[in-house]
Protein backbone atom coordinates (compact mmCIF):
# COMPACT_ATOMS: atom_id res chain seq x y z
CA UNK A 1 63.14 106.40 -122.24
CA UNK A 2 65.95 105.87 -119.61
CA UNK A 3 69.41 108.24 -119.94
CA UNK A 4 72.76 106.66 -120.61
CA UNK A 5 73.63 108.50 -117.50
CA UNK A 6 70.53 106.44 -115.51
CA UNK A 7 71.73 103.48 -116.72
CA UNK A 8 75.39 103.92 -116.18
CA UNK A 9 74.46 104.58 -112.52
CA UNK A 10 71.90 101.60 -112.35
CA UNK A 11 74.60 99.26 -113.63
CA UNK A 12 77.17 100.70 -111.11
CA UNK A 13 74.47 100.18 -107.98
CA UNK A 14 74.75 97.03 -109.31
CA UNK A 15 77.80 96.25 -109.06
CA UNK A 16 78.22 98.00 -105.75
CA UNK A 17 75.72 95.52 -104.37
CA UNK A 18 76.60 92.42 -105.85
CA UNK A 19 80.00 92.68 -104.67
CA UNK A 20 78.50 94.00 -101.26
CA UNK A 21 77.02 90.56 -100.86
CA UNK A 22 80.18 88.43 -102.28
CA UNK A 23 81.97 90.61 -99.02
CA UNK A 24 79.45 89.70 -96.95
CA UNK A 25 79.97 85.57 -98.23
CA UNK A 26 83.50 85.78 -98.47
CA UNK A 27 83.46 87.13 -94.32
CA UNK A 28 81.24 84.31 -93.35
CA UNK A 29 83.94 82.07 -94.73
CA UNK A 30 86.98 83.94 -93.54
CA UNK A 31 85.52 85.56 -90.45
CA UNK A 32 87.79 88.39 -88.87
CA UNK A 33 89.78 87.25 -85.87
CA UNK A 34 87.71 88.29 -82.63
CA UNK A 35 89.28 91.12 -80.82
CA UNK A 36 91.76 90.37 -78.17
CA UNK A 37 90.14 90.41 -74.75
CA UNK A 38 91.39 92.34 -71.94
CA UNK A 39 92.58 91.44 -68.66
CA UNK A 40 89.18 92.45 -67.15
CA UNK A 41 87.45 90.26 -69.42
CA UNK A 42 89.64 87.22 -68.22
CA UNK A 43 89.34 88.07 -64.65
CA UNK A 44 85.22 87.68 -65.12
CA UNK A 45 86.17 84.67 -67.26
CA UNK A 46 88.20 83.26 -64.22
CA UNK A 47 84.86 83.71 -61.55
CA UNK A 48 82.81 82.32 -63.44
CA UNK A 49 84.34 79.54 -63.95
CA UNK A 50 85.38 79.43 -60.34
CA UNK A 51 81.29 79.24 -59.66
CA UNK A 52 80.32 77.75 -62.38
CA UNK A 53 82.78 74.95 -63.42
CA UNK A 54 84.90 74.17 -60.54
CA UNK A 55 82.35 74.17 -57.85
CA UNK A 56 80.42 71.37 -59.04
CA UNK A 57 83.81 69.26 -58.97
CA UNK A 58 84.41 70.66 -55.85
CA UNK A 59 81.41 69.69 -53.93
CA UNK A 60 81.54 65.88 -55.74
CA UNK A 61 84.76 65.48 -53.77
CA UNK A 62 83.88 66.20 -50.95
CA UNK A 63 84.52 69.81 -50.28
CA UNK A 64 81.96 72.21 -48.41
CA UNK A 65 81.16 75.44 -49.49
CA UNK A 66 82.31 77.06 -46.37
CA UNK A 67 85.88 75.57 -47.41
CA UNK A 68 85.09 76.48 -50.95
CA UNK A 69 84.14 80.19 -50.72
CA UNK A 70 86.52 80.96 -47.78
CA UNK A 71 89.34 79.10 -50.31
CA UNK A 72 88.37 81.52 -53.38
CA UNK A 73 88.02 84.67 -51.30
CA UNK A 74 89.53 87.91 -52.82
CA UNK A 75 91.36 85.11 -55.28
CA UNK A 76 92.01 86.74 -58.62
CA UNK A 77 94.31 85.01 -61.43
CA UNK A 78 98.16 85.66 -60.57
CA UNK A 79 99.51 86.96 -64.19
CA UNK A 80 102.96 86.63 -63.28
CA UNK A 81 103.01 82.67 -63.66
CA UNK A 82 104.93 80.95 -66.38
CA UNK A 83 103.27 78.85 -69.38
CA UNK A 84 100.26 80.84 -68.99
CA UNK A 85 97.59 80.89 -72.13
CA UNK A 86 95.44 83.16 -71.65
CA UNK A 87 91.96 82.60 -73.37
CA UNK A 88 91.20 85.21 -76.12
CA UNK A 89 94.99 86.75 -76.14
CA UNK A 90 97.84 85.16 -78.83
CA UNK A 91 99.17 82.07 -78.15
CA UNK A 92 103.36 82.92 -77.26
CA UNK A 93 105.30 81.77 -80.07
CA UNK A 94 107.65 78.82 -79.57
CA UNK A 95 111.38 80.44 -79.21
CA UNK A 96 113.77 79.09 -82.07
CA UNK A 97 116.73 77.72 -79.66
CA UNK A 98 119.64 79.80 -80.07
CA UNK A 99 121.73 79.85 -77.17
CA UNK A 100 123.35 77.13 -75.34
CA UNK A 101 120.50 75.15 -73.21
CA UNK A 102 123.12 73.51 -70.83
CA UNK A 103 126.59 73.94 -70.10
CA UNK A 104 129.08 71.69 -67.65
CA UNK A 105 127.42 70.75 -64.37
CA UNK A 106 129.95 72.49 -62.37
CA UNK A 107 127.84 75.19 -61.47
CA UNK A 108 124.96 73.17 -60.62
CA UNK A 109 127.45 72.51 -57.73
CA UNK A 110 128.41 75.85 -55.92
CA UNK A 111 130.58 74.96 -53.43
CA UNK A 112 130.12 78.29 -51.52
CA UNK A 113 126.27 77.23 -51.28
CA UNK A 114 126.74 73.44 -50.52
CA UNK A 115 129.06 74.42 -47.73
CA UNK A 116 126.76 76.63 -45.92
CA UNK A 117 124.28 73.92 -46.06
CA UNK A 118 126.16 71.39 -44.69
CA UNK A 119 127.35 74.07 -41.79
CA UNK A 120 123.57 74.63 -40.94
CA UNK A 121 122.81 71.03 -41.51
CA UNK A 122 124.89 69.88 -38.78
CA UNK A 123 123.80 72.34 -36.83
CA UNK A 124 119.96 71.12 -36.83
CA UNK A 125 121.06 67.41 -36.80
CA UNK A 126 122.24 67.96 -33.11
CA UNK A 127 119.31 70.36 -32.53
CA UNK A 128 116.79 67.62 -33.91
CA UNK A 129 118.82 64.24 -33.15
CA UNK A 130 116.16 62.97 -30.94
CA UNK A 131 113.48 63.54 -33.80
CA UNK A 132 115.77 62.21 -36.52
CA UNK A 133 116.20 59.39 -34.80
CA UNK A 134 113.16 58.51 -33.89
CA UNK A 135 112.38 59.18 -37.75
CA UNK A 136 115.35 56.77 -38.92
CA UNK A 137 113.94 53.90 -36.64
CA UNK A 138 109.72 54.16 -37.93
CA UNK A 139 110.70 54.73 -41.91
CA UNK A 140 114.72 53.73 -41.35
CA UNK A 141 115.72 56.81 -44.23
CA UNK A 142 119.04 58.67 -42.33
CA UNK A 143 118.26 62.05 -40.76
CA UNK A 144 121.46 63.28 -42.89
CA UNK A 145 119.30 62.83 -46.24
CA UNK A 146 116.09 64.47 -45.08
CA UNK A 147 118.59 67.09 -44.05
CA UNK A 148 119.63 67.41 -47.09
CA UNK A 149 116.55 67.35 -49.17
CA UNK A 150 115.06 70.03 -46.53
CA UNK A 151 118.21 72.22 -47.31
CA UNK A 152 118.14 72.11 -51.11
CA UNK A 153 114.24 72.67 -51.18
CA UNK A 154 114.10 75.70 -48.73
CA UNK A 155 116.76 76.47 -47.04
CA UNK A 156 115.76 74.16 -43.49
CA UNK A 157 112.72 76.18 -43.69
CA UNK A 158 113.97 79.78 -44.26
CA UNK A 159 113.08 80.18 -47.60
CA UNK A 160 109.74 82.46 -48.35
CA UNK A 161 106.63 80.97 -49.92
CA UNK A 162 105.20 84.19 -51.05
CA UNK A 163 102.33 82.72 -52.76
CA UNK A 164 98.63 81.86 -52.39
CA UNK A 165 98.92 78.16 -53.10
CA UNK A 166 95.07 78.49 -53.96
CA UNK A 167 95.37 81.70 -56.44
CA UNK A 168 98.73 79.89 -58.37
CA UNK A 169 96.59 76.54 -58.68
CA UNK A 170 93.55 78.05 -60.03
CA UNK A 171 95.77 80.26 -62.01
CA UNK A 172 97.01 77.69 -63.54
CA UNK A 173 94.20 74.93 -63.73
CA UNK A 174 92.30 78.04 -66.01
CA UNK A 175 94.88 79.02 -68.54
CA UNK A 176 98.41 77.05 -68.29
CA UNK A 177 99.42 74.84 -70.85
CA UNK A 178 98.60 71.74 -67.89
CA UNK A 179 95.10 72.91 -66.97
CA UNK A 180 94.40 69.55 -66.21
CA UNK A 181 97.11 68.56 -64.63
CA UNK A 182 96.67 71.84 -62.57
CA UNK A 183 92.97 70.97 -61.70
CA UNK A 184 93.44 67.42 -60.33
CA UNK A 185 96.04 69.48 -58.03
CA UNK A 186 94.09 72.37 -57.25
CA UNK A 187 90.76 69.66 -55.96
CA UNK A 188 93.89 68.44 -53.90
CA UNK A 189 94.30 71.34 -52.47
CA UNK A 190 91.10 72.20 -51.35
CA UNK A 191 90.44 68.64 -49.72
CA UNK A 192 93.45 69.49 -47.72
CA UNK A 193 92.07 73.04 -46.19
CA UNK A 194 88.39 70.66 -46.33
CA UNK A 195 90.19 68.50 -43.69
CA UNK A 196 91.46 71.64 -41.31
CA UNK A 197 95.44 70.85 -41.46
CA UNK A 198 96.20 74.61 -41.91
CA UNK A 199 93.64 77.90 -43.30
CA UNK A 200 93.55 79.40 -46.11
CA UNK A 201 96.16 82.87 -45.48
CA UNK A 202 98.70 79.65 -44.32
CA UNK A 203 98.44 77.79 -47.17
CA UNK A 204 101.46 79.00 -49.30
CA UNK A 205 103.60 77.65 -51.71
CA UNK A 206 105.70 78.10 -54.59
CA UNK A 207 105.32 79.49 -58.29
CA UNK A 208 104.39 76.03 -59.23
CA UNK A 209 102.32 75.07 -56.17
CA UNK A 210 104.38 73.22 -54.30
CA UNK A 211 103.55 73.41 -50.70
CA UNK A 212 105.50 74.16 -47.39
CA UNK A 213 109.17 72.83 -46.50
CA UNK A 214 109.14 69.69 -47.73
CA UNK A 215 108.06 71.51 -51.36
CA UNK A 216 104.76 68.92 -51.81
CA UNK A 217 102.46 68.98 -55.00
CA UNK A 218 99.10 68.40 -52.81
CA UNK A 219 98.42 65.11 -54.42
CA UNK A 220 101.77 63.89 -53.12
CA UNK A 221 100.84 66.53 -49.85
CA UNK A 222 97.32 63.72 -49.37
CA UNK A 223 99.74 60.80 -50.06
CA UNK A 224 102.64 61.15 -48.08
CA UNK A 225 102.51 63.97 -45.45
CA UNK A 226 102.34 62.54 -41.49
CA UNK A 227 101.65 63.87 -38.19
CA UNK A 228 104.91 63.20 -36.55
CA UNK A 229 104.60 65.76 -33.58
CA UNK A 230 100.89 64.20 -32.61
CA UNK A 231 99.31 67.71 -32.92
CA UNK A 232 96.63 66.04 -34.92
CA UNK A 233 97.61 68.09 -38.49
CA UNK A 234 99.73 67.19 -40.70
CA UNK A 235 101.85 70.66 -41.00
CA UNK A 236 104.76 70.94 -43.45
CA UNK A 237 104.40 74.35 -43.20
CA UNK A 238 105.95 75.07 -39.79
CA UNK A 239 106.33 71.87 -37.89
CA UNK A 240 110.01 70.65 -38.37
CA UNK A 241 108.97 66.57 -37.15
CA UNK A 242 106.22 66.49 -39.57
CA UNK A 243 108.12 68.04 -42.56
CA UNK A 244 111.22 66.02 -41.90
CA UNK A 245 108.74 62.45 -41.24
CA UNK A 246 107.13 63.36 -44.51
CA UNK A 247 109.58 63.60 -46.70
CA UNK A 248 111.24 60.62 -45.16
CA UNK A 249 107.46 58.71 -45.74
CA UNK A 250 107.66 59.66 -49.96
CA UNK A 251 111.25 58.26 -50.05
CA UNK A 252 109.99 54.93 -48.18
CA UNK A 253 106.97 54.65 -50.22
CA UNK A 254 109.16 55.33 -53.33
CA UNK A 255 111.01 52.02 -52.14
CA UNK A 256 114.14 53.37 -49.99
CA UNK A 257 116.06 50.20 -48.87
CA UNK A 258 116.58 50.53 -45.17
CA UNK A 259 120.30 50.49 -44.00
CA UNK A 260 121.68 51.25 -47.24
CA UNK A 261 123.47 54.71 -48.23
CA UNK A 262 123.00 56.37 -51.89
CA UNK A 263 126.49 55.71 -53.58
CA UNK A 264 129.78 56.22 -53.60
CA UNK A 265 132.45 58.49 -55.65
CA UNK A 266 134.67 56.07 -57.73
CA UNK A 267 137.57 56.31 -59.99
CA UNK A 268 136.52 54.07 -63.34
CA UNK A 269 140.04 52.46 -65.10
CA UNK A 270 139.95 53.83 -68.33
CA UNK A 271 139.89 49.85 -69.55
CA UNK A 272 136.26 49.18 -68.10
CA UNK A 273 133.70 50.68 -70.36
CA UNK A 274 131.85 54.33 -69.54
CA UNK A 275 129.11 53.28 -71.41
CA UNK A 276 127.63 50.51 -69.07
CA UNK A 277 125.67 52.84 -66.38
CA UNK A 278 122.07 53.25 -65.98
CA UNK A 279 119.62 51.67 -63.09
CA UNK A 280 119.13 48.98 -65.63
CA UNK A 281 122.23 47.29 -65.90
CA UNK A 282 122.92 47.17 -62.17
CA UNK A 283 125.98 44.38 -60.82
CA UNK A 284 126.75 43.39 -57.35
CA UNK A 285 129.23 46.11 -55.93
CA UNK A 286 131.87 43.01 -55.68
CA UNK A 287 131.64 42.74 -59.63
CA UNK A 288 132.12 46.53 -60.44
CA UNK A 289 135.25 46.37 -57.57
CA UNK A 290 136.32 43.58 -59.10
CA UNK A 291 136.94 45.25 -62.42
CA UNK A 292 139.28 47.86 -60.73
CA UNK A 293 136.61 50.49 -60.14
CA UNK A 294 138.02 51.72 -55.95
CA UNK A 295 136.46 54.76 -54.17
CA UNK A 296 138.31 58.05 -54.43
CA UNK A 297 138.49 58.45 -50.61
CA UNK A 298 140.47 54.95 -50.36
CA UNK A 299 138.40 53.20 -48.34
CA UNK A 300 137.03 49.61 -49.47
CA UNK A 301 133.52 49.15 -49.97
CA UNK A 302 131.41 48.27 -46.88
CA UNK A 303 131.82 44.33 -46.11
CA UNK A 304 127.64 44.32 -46.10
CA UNK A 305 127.53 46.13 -49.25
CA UNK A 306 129.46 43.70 -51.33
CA UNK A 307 126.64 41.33 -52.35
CA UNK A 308 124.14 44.33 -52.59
CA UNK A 309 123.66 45.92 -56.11
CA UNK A 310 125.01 48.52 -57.26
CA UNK A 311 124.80 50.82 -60.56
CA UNK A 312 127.58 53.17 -62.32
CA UNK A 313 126.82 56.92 -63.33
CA UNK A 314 128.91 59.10 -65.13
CA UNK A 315 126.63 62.66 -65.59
CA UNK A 316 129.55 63.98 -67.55
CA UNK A 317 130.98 61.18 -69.15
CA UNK A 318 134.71 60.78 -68.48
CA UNK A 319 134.81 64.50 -67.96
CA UNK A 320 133.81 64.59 -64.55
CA UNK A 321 133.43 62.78 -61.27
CA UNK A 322 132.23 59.07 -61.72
CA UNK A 323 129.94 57.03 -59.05
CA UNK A 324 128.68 53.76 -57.99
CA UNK A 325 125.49 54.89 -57.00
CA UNK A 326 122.92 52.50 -55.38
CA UNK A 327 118.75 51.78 -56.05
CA UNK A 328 118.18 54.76 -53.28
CA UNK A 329 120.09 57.43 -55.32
CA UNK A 330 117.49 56.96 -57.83
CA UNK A 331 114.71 56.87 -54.73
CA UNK A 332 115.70 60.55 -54.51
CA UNK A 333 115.57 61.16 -58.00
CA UNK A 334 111.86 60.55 -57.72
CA UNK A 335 111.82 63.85 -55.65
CA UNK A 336 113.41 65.57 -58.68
CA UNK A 337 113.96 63.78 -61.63
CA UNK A 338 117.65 64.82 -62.44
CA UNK A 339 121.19 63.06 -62.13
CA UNK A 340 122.56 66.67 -60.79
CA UNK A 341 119.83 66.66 -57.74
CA UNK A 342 120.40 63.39 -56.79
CA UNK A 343 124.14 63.61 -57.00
CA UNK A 344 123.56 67.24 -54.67
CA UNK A 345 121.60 65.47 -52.04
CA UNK A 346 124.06 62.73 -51.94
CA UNK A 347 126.95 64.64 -51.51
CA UNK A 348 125.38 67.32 -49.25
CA UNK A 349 124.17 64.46 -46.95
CA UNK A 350 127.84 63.06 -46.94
CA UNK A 351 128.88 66.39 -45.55
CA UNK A 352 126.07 66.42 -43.15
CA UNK A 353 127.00 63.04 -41.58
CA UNK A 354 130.62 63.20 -41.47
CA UNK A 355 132.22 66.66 -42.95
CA UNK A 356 133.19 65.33 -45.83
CA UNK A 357 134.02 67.99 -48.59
CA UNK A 358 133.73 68.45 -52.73
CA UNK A 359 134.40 65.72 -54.88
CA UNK A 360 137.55 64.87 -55.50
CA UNK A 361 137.39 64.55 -59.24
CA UNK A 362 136.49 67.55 -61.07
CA UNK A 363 134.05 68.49 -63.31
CA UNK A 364 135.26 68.89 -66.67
CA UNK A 365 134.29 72.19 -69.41
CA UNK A 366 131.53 70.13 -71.03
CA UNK A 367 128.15 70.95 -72.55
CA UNK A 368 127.87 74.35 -73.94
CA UNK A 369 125.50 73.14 -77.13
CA UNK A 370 122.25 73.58 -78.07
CA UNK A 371 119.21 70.96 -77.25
CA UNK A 372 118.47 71.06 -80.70
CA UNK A 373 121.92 70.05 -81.82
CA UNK A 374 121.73 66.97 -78.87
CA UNK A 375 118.40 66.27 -80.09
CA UNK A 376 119.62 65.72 -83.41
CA UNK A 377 122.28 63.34 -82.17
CA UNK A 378 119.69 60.97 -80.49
CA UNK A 379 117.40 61.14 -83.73
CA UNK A 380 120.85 59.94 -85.47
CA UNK A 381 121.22 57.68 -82.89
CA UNK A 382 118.17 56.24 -82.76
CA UNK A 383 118.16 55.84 -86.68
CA UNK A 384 121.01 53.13 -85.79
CA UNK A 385 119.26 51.38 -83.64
CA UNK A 386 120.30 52.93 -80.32
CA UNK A 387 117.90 53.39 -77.39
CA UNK A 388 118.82 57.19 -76.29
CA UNK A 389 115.86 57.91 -74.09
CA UNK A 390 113.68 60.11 -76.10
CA UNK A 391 114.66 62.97 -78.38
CA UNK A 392 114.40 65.79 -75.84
CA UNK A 393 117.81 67.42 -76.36
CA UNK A 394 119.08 66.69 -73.04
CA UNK A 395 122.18 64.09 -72.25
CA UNK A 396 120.52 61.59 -69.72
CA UNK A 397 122.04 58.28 -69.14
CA UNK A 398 120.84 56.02 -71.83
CA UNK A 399 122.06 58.83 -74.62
CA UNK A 400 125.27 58.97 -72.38
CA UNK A 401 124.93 55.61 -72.62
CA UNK A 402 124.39 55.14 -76.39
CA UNK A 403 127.24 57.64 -77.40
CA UNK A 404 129.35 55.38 -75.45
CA UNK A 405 128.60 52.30 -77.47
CA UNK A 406 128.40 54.18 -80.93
CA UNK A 407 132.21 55.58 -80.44
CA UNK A 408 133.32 52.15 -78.76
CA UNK A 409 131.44 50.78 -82.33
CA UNK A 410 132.68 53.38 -84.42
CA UNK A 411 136.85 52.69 -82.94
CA UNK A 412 136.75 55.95 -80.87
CA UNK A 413 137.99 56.31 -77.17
CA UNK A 414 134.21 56.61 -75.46
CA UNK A 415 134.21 59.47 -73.93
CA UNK A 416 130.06 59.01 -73.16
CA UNK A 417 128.82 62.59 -73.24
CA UNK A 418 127.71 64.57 -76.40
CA UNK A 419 130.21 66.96 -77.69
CA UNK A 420 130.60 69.88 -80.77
CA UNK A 421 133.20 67.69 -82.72
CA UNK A 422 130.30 65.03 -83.38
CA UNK A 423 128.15 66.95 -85.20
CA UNK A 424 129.95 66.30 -88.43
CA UNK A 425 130.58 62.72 -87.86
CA UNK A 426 127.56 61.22 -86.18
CA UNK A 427 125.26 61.30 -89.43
């Protein structure tokens, strides 16, 4: 005859069990998140799939394993790179925009800056002229320009590459939010040290793997880089003809038109429309001067340009300097896709060539609102039928462009940029 006490504690073992096991279910649907791994544990991660994963890709495009191992020697991940996901450790969280993503392009142009470029510019135009112009006569871009772009990307050269273009590359082909983008570049890279044009301790770069002076991605490095000195390498890294040859090469293979400049700074009347700009609705220069539009600096347009095409930009609407700009200003912008950069290298290249100074129209107090609130606009925008560009929050031409025709529509003065005092009325 069992005790009530006996049975009390059989019924409790009971329970203790079953709900041991409904634990037990409950965790094999709702497992525990893993642990976070260390640093170390990443590191290993990163060799192995150095060995393992990368090397068979490696060797299928041709790369040795002398080149291979003597690339990847001592190479451990670089943890101080941007966008970096790191596998086994939290994803970052997305930051909730709350401070003003751009403001008026005026700073973008520091005149301090732009003047000691153009100083130094001149300088190494008379120190390279024979180079430059044997450059302008084989790929017929001005020596002025490459100037230019060579200033803005490192300083003529001075600028430090203090990475391992290798370690940022892998770094970034195993954890960055582009792995694959990173990994076509980083196979890039290794055919280049494969084909001897500089070792591995030369070959630096930037934070984001762009190589040597001319700032190359090495897919753009195996397209576009020349051996202008006849050394037999194609060195961006410290040869001055075959970084300044180079970058003149991408421009002509992006389609410069020989023995044309990249625009002009022009005063718009306020009668002709700010909302017609963009590469797409390009006019014969004769047609925009024919509605008024005159360069600041006086001049007429060149006789030889008259007939030649021709495209207005206004990158702050009427609150800034206004251009006639022509198919080679946005030749540059394939360097960097921005308005700003092209604009830079323009007007840096004008000081280079003939001392030319600032513009002459200033740039107005405009901007200062968040992406989010701009990306709202061009959702609004597009709602009405407007083609802004893409909802990305920032003001390129066609949402320039669109504003334009909505306040022209809407029996406003187009002023063409985005501004605060919208908000409330473009619903």
């Amino acid at each position: 005859m069992t005790h009530g006490w006996d049975v009390s504690r059989m019924i409790a073992m009971k329970i203790r069990y079953s709900l041991s096991l409904l634990c037990i279910f409950l965790l094999s649907l709702f497992p525990l998140p893993a642990l976070a791994a260390s640093k170390a544990d990443v590191e290993a991660q990163f060799q192995s799939w150095i060995q393992k994963d990368l090397w068979p890709e490696a060797r299928k495009a041709g790369i040795s394993e002398r080149t291979f191992q003597a690339a990847f020697a001592g190479v451990t991940l670089n943890w101080d790179l941007p966008d970096l996901v790191p596998p086994g450790f939290p994803k970052p969280k997305e930051q909730k925009q709350t401070q003003a993503e751009f403001s008026s392009p005026a700073p973008y142009f520091n005149e301090g800056r732009l003047q000691k470029l153009a100083v130094t510019g001149r300088g190494l135009a008379s120190q390279y002229q024979p180079v430059l112009r044997r450059i302008e006569k084989t790929y017929g871009v001005p020596g002025p320009i490459l100037l230019a772009i060579w200033g803005r990307e490192t300083g003529f050269g001075v600028a430090k590459l203090p990475n391992s273009a290798i370690q940022v590359l892998a770094t970034k082909a195993f954890m960055s939010t582009r792995k694959d983008m990173f990994r076509t570049e980083l196979v890039a890279a290794l055919r280049i040290l494969e084909h001897g044009d500089v070792t591995p301790d030369q070959f630096r770069g930037s934070w984001a793997g762009a190589l040597g002076q001319p700032q190359f991605m090495p897919t753009n490095y195996l397209k576009y880089a020349v051996d202008f000195d006849g050394d037999g390498h194609r060195n961006i890294w410290t040869s001055v003809p075959d970084t300044l040859a180079s970058i003149a090469n991408y421009l002509v293979q992006k389609g410069w038109q020989r023995g044309r400049g990249w625009g002009y700074e022009v005063t718009i009347p306020q009668n002709v429309s700010c909302a017609q700009e963009g590469p797409d609705l390009a006019k014969p220069i004769s047609q925009w001067a024919s509605l008024g539009i005159a360069r600041v600096s006086g001049k007429a347009f060149p006789s030889e340009e008259l007939k030649a095409s021709g495209m207005m930009l206004v990158p702050a609407g009427r609150d800034g300097p206004e251009f006639i700009v022509t198919p080679n200003f946005y030749v540059i912008k394939e360097y960097n896709n921005s308005d700003l950069y092209g604009i830079y290298i323009g007007n840096l290249a004008d000081r280079i060539a003939s001392g030319s100074g600032a513009f002459q129209e200033k740039w107005g107090d405009v901007g200062k609102m968040l992406r989010s609130d701009v990306a709202g606009m061009q959702k609004t925008l597009e709602r009405k039928g407007y083609d802004v560009g893409g909802t990305d929050g920032l003001p390129g031409y066609k949402t320039r462009r669109s504003i334009g025709q909505w306040q022209e529509k809407s029996g406003m003065k187009p002023t063409c940029y985005p501004d605060s005092s919208m908000l409330g009325v473009l619903k």
